[in-house]
Protein backbone atom coordinates (compact mmCIF):
# COMPACT_ATOMS: atom_id res chain seq x y z
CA UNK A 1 0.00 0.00 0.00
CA UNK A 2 1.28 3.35 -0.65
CA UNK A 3 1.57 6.28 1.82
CA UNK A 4 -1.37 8.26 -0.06
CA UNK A 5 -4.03 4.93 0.41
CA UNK A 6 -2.83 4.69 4.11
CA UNK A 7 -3.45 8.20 4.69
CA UNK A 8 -6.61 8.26 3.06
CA UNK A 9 -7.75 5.13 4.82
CA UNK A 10 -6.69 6.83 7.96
CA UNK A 11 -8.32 9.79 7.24
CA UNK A 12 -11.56 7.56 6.46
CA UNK A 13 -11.84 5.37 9.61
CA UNK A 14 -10.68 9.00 11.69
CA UNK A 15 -13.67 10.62 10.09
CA UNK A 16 -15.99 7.80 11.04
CA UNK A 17 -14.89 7.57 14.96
CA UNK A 18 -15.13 11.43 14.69
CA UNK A 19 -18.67 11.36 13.34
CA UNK A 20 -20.19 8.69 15.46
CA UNK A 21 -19.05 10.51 18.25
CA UNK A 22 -19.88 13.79 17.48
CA UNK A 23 -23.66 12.83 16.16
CA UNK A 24 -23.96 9.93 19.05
CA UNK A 25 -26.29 11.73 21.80
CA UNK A 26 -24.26 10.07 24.55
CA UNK A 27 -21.61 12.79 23.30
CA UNK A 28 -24.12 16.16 23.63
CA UNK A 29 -25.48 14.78 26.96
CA UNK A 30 -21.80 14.42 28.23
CA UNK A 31 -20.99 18.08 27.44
CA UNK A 32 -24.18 19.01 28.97
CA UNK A 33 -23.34 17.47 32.24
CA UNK A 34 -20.01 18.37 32.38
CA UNK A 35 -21.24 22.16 31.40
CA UNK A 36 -24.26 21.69 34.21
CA UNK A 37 -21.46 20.46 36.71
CA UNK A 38 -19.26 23.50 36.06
CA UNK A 39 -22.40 25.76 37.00
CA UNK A 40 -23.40 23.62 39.77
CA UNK A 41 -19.94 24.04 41.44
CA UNK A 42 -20.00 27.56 41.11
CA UNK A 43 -23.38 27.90 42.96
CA UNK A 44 -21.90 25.38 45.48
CA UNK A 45 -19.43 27.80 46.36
CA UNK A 46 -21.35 30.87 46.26
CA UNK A 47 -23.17 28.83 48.99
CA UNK A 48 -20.62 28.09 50.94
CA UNK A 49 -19.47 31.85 51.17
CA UNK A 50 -22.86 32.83 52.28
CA UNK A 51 -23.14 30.26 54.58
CA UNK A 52 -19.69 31.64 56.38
CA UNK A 53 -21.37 35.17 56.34
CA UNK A 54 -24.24 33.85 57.90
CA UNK A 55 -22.51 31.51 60.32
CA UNK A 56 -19.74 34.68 61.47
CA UNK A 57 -23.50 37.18 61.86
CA UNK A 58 -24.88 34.54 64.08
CA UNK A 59 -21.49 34.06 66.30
CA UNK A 60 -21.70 37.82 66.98
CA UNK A 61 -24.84 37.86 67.76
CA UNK A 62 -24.42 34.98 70.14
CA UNK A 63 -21.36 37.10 71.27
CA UNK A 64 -24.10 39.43 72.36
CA UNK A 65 -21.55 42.22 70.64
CA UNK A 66 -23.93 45.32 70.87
CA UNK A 67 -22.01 47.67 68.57
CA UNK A 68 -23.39 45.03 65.77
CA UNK A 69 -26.94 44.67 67.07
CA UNK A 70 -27.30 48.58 67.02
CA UNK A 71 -26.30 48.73 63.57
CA UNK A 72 -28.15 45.67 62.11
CA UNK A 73 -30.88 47.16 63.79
CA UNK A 74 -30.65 50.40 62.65
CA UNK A 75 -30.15 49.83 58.78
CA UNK A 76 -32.01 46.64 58.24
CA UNK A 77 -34.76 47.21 60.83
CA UNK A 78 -34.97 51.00 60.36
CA UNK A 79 -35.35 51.20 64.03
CA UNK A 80 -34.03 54.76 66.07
CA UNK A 81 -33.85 55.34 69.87
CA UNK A 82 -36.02 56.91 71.99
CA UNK A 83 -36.10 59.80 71.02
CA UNK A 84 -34.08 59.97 67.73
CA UNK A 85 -35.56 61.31 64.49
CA UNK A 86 -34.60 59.03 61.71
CA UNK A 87 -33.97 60.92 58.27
CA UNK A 88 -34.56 58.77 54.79
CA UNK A 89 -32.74 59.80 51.77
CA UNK A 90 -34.31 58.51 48.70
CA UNK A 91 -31.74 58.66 45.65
């Protein structure tokens, strides 16, 4: 066989693997989970940072640390003292 048939016959029987595995749906459903797991592990760690937040607010508030409270309370809650006058600035 000459170099040109084996190449061509290479080319062939490449060109065939490469097509049943391109147009197989096994293939798109792989590269659909493997896109899907790349998402999913981003949300997992946007999770897990939140959950620290969350975990570090509920230590200080177990803490009892007051400077927190009276902030928390003041921009979240809108609450004032006794006596306070609260002013809202709507952009």
């Amino acid at each position: 066989m000459s170099f040109i048939k084996k190449a061509k016959t290479f080319l062939i029987i490449a060109a065939a693997m490469a097509a049943i595995l391109l147009f197989n749906g096994n293939f798109f459903s792989l590269m659909h989970n493997i896109f899907e797991l790349k998402k999913l592990n981003a949300h997992s760690a946007a999770l897990d940072e939140e959950y620290k937040e969350l975990t570090e607010e509920y230590q200080k508030i177990l803490d009892g640390d007051t400077s927190y409270l009276q902030r928390t309370a003041r921009v979240k809650y809108h609450m004032v003292k006794p006596g306070e006058i609260e002013f809202r600035i709507e952009k």
